[in-house]
N, C-alpha and C. Protein backbone atom coordinates (compact mmCIF):
# COMPACT_ATOMS: atom_id res chain seq x y z
N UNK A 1 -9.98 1.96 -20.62
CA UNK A 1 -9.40 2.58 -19.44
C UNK A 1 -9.60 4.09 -19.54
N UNK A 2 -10.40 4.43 -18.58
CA UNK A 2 -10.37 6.30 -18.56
C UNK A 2 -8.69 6.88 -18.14
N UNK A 3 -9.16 8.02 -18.64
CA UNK A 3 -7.71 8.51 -18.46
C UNK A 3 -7.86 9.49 -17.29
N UNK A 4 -7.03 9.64 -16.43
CA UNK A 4 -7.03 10.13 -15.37
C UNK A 4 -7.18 12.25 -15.37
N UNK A 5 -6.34 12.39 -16.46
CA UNK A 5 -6.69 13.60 -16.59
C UNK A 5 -7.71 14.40 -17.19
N UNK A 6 -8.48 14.03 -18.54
CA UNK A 6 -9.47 14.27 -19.32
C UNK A 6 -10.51 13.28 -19.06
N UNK A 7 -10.50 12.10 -18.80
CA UNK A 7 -11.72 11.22 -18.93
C UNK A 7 -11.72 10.21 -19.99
N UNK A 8 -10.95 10.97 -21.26
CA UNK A 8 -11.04 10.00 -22.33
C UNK A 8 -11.50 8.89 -21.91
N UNK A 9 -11.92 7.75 -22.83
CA UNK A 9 -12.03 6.31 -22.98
C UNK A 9 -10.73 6.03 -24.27
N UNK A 10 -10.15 6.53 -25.21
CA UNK A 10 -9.26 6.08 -26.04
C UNK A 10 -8.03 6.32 -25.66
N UNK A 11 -7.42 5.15 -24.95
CA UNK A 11 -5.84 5.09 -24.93
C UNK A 11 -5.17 4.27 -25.90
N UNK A 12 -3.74 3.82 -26.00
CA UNK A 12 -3.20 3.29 -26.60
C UNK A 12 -1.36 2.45 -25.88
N UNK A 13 -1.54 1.42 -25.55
CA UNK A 13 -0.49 0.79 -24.79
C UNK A 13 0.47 0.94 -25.51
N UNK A 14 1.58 1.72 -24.66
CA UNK A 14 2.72 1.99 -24.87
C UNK A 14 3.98 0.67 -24.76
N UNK A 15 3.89 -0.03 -23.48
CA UNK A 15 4.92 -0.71 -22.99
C UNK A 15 3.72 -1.70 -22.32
N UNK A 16 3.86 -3.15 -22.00
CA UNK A 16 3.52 -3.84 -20.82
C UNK A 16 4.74 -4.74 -20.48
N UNK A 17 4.80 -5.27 -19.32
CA UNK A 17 5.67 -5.93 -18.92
C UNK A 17 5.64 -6.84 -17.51
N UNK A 18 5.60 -7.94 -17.26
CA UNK A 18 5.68 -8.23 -16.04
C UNK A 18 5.55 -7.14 -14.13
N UNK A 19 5.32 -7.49 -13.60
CA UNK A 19 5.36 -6.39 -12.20
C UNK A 19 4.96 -7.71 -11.07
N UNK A 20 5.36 -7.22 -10.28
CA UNK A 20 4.81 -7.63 -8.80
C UNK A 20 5.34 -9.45 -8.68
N UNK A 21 6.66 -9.37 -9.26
CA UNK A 21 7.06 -11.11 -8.77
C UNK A 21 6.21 -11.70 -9.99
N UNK A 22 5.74 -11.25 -11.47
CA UNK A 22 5.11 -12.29 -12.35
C UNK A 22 3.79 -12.34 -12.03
N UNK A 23 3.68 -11.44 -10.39
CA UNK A 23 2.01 -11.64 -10.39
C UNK A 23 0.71 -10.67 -10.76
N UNK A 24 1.48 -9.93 -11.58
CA UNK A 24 0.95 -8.62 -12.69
C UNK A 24 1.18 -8.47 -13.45
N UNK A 25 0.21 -7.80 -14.62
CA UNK A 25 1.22 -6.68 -15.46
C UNK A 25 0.84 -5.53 -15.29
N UNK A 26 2.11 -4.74 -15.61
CA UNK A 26 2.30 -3.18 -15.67
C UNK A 26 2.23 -2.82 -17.31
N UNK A 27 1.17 -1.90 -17.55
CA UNK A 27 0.49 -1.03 -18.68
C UNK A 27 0.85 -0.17 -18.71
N UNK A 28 1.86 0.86 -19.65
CA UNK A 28 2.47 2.23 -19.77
C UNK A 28 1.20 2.48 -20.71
N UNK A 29 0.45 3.60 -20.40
CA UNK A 29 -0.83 3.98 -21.62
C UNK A 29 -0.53 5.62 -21.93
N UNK A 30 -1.50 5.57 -22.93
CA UNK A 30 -0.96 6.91 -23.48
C UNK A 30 -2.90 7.27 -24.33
N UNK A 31 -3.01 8.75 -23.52
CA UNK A 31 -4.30 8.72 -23.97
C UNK A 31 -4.39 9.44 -24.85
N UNK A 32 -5.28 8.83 -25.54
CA UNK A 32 -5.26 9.51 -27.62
C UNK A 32 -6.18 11.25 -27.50
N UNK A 33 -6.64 11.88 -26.64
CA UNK A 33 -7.57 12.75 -26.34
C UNK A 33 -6.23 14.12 -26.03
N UNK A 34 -5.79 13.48 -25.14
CA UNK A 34 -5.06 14.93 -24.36
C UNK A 34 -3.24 14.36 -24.40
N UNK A 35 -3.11 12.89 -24.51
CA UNK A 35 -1.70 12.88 -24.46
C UNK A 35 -0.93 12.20 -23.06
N UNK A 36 -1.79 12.16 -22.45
CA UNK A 36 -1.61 12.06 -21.03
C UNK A 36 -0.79 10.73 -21.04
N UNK A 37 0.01 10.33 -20.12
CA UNK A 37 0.58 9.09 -20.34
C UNK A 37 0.61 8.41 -18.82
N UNK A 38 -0.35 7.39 -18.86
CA UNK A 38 -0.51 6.46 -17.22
C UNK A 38 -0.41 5.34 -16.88
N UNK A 39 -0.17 4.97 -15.96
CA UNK A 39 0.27 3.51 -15.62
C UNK A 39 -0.89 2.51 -15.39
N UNK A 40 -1.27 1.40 -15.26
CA UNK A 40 -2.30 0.29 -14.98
C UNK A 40 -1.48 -0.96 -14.80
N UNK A 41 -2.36 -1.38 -13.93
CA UNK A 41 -1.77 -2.99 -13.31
C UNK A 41 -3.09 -3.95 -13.40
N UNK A 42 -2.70 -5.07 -14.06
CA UNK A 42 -3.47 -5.92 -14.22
C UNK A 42 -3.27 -6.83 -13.20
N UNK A 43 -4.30 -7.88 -12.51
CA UNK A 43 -3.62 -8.65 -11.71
C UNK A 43 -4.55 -9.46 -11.43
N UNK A 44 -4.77 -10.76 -11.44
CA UNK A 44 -5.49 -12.00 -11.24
C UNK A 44 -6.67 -11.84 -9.48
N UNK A 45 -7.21 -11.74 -9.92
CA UNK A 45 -8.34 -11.63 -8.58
C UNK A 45 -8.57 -12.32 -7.68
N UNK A 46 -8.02 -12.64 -6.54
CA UNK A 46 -7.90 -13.52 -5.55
C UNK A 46 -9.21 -13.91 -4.89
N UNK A 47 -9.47 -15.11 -4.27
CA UNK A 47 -10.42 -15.41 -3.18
C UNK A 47 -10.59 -14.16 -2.36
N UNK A 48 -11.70 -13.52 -2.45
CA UNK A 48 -11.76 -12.33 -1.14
C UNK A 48 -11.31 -12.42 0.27
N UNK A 49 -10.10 -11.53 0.20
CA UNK A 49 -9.71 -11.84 1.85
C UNK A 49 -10.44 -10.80 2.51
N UNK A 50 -10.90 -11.44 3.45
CA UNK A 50 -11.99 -10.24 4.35
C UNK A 50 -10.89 -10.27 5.69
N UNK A 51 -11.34 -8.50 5.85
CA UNK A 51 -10.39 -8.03 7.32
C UNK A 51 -11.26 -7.87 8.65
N UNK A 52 -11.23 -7.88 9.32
CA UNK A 52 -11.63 -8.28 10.65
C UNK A 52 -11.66 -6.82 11.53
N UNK A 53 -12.43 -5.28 11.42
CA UNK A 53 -12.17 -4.52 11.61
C UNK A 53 -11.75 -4.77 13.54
N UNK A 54 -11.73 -3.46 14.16
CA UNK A 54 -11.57 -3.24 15.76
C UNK A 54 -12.65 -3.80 16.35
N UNK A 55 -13.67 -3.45 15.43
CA UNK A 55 -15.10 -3.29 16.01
C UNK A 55 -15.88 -4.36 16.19
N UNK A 56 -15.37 -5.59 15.30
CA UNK A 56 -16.11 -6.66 14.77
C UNK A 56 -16.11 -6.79 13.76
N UNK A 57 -16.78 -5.59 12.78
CA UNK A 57 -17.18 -5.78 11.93
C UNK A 57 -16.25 -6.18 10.66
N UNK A 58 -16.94 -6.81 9.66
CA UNK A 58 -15.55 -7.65 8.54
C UNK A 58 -15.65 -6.57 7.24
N UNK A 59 -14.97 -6.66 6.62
CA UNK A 59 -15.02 -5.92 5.06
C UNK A 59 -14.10 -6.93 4.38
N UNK A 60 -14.70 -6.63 2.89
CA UNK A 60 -13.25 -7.03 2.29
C UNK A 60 -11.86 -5.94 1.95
N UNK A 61 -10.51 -7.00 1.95
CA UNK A 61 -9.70 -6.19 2.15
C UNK A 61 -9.83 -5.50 0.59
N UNK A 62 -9.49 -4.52 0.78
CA UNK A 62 -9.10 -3.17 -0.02
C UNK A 62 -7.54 -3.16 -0.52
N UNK A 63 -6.73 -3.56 -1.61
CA UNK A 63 -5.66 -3.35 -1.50
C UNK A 63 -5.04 -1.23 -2.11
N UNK A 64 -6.01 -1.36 -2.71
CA UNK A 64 -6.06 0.51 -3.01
C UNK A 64 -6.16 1.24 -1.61
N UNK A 65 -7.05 0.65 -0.63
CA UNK A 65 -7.09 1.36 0.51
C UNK A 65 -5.75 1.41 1.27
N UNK A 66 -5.25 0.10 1.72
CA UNK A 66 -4.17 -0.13 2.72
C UNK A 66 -2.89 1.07 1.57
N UNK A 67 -3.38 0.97 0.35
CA UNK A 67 -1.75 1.76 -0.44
C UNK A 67 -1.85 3.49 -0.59
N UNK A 68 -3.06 3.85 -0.04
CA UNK A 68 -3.59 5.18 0.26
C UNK A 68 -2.86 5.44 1.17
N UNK A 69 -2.78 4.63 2.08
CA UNK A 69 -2.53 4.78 3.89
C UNK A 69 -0.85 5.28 3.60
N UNK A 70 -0.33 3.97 2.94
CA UNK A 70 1.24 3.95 2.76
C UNK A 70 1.54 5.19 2.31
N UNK A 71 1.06 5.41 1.09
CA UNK A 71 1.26 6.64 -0.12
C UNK A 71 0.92 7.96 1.15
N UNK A 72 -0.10 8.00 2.02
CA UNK A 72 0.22 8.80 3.04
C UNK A 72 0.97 9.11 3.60
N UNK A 73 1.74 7.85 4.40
CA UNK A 73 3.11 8.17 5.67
C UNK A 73 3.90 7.95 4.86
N UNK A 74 4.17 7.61 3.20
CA UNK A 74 5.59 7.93 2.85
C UNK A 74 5.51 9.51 2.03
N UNK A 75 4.73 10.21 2.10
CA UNK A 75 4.37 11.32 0.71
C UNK A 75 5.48 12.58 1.35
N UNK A 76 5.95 12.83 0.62
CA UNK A 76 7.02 13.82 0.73
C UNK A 76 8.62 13.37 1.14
N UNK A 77 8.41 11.65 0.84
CA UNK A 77 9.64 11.33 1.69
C UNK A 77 10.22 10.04 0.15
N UNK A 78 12.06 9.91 0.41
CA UNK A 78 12.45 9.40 -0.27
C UNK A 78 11.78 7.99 -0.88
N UNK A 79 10.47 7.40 -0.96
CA UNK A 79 10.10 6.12 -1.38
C UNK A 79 9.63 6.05 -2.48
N UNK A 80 9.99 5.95 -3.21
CA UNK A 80 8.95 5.46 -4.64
C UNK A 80 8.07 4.58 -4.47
N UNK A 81 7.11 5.20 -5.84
CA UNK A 81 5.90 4.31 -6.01
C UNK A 81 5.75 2.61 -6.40
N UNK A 82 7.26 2.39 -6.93
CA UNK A 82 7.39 0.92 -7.13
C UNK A 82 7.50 0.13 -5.59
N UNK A 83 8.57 0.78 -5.07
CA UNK A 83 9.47 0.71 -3.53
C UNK A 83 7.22 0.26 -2.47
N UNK A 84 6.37 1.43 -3.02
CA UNK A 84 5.40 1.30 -1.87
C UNK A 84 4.44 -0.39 -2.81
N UNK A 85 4.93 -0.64 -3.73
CA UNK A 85 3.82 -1.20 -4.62
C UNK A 85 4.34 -2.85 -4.14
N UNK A 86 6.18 -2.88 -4.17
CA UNK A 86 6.54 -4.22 -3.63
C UNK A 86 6.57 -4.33 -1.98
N UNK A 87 6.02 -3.22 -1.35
CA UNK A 87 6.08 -3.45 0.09
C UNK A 87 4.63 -4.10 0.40
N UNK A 88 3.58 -3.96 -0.24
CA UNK A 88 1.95 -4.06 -0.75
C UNK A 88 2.56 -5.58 -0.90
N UNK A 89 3.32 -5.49 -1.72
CA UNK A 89 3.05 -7.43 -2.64
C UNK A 89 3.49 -8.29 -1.18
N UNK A 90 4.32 -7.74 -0.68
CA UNK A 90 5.32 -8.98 0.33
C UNK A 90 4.27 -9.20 1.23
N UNK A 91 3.75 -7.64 1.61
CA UNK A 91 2.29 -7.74 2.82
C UNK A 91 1.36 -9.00 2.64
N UNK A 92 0.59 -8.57 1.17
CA UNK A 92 -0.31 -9.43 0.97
C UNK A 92 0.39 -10.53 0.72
N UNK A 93 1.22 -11.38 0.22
CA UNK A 93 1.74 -12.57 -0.21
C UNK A 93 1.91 -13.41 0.92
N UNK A 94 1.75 -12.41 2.13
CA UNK A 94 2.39 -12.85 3.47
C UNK A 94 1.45 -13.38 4.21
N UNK A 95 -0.08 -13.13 3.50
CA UNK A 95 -1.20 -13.44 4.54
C UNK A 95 -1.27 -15.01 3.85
N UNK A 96 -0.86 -15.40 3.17
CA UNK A 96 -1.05 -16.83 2.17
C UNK A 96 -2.35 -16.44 1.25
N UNK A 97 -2.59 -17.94 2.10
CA UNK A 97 -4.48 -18.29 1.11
C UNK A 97 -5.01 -18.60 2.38
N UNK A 98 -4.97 -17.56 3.51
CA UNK A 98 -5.71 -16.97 4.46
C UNK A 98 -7.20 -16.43 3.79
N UNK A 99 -8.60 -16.23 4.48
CA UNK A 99 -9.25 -15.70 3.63
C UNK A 99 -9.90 -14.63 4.73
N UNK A 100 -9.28 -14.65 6.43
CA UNK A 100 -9.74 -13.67 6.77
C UNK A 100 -8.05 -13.44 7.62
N UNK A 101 -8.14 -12.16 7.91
CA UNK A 101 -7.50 -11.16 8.74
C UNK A 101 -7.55 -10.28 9.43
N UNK A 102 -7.04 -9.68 10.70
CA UNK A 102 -7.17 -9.14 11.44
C UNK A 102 -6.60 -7.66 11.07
N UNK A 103 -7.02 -6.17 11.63
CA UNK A 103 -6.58 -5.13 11.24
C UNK A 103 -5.43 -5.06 11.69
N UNK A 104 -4.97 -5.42 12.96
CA UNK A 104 -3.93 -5.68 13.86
C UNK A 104 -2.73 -5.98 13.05
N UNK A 105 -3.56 -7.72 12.44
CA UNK A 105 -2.49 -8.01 11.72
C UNK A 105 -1.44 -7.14 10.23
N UNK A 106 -2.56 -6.67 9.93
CA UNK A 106 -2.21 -5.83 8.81
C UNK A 106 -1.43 -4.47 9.06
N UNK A 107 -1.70 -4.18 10.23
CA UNK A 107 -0.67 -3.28 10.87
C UNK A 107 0.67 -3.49 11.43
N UNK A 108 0.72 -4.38 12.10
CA UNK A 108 1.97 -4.80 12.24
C UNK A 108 2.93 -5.60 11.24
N UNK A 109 2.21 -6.01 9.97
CA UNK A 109 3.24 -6.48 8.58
C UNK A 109 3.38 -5.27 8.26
N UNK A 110 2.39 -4.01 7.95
CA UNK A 110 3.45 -2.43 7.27
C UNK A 110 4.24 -2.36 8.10
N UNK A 111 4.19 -2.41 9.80
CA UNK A 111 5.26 -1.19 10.24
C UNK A 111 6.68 -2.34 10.09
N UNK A 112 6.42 -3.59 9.94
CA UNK A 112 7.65 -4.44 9.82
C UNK A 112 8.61 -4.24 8.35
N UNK A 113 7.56 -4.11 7.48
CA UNK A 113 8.02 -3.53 6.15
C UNK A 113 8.66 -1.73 6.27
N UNK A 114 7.97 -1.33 6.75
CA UNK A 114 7.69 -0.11 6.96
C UNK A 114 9.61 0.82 7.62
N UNK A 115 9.56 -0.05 8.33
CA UNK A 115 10.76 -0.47 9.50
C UNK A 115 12.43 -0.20 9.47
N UNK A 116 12.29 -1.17 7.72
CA UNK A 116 13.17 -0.91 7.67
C UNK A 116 13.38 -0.47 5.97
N UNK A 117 12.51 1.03 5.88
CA UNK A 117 12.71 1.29 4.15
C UNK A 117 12.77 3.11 4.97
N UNK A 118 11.94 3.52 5.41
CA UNK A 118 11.78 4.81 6.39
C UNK A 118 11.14 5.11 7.61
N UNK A 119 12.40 5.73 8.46
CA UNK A 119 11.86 5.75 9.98
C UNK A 119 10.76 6.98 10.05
N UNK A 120 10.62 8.09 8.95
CA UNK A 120 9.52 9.07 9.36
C UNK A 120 8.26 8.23 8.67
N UNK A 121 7.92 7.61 7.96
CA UNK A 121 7.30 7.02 7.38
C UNK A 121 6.66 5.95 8.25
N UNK A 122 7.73 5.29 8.66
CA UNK A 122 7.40 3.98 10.06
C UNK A 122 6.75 4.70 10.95
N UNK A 123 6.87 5.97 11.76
CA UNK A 123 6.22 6.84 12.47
C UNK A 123 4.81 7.83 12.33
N UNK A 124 4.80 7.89 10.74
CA UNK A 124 3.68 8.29 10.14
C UNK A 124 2.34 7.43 10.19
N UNK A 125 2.90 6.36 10.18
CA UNK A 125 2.14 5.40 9.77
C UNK A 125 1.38 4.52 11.23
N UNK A 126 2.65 4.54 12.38
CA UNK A 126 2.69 4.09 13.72
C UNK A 126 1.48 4.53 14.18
N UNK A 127 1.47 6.03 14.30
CA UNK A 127 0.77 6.92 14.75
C UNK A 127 -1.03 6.90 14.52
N UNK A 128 -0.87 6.51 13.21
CA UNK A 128 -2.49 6.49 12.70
C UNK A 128 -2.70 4.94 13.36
N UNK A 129 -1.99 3.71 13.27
CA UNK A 129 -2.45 2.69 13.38
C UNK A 129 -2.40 2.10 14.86
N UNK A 130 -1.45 3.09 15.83
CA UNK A 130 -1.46 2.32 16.87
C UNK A 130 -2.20 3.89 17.70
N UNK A 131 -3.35 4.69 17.39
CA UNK A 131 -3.95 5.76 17.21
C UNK A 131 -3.19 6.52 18.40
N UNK A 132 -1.78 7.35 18.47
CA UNK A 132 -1.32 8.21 19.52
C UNK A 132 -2.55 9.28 20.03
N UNK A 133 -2.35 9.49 20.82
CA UNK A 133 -3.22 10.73 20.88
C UNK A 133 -2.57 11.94 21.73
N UNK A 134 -1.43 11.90 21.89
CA UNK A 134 -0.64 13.00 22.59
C UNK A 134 0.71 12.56 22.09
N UNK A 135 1.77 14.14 22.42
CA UNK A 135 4.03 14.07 21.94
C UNK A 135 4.27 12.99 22.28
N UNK A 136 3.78 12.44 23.45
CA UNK A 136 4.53 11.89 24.49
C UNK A 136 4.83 10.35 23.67
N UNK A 137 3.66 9.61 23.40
CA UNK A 137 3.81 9.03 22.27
C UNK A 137 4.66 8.56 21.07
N UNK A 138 4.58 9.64 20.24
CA UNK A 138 5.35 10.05 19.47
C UNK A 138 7.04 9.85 19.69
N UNK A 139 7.55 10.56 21.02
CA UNK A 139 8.21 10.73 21.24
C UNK A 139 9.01 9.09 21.57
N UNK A 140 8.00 8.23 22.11
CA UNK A 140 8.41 7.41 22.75
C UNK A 140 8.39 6.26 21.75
N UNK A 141 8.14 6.14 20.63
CA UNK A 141 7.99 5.63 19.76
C UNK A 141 9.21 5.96 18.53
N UNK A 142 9.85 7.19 18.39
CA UNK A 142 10.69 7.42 18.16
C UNK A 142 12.08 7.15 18.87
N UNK A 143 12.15 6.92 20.39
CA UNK A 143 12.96 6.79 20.94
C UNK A 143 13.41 5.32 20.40
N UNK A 144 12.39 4.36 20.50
CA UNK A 144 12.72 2.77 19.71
C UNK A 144 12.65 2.47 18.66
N UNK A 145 12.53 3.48 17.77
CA UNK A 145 13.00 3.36 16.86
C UNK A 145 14.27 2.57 15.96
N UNK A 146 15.13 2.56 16.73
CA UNK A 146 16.61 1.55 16.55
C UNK A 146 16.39 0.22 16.60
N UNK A 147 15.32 -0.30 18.09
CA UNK A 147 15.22 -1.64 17.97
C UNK A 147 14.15 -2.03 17.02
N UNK A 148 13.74 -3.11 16.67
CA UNK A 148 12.70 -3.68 16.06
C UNK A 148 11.08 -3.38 16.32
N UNK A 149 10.35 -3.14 15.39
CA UNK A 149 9.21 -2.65 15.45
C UNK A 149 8.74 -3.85 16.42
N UNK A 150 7.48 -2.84 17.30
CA UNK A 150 7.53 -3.03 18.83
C UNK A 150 5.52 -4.06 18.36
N UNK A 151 5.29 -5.18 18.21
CA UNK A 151 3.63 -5.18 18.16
C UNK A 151 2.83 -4.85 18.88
């Protein structure tokens, strides 16, 4: 495992332990070069679920990508990184042994998750996926905020 700050290749496992409902493990590492100390998740490699972009076109899903997005509309706001990591597990756990999906769909399981952990976050996130392009928006999207995320 490289180490995120120097590059090293020599770490040394500190802690592992269960993560994600039994369906991971979590790696506390510690790199022998600089000291650095980082996390890793191991996790069994699923049938490729491919997503179904706007356009047509398919990819496979990305779960680093969709947790970029999150780690986006929650960054500066009360959520931890565990808090964004089990909102990820319920998402994906939620598609089954589906092997394709819609972007749609994948948008409307965050903002349902999303919903009810942070409302600037639910709005951060609203915004990129249901693409606002003017306040008014915004605004109006905040106003329903209280009731249940809107598909």
């Amino acid at each position: 495992m490289r180490c995120p700050d120097c590059g090293g290749n020599d770490d040394k496992v500190l802690d592992s332990r269960l993560a994600r409902e039994g369906k991971a493990i979590r790696r506390r590492r510690q790199c022998l070069v600089c000291d650095c100390r980082f996390t890793t998740y191991e996790e069994i490699a699923r049938d490729e679920l491919r997503v179904i972009k706007r356009d047509g076109r398919v990819e496979i899903f990305d779960r680093m990508k969709l947790e970029r997005g999150l780690k986006r509309a929650c960054e500066k706001r009360p959520v931890s990184s565990d808090t964004i990591h089990d909102l990820l597990d319920r998402i994906i756990t939620g598609f089954g042994d589906r092997t394709e999906i819609t972007v749609d769909e994948i948008g409307r399981a965050v903002l349902k998750e999303l919903h009810g952990i942070d409302q600037v976050a639910y709005v951060r996130f609203a915004s990129v996926y249901r693409r606002f392009d003017d306040v008014s928006q915004f605004l109006n999207e905040i106003k329903n905020i209280g009731t249940a995320p809107v598909d």
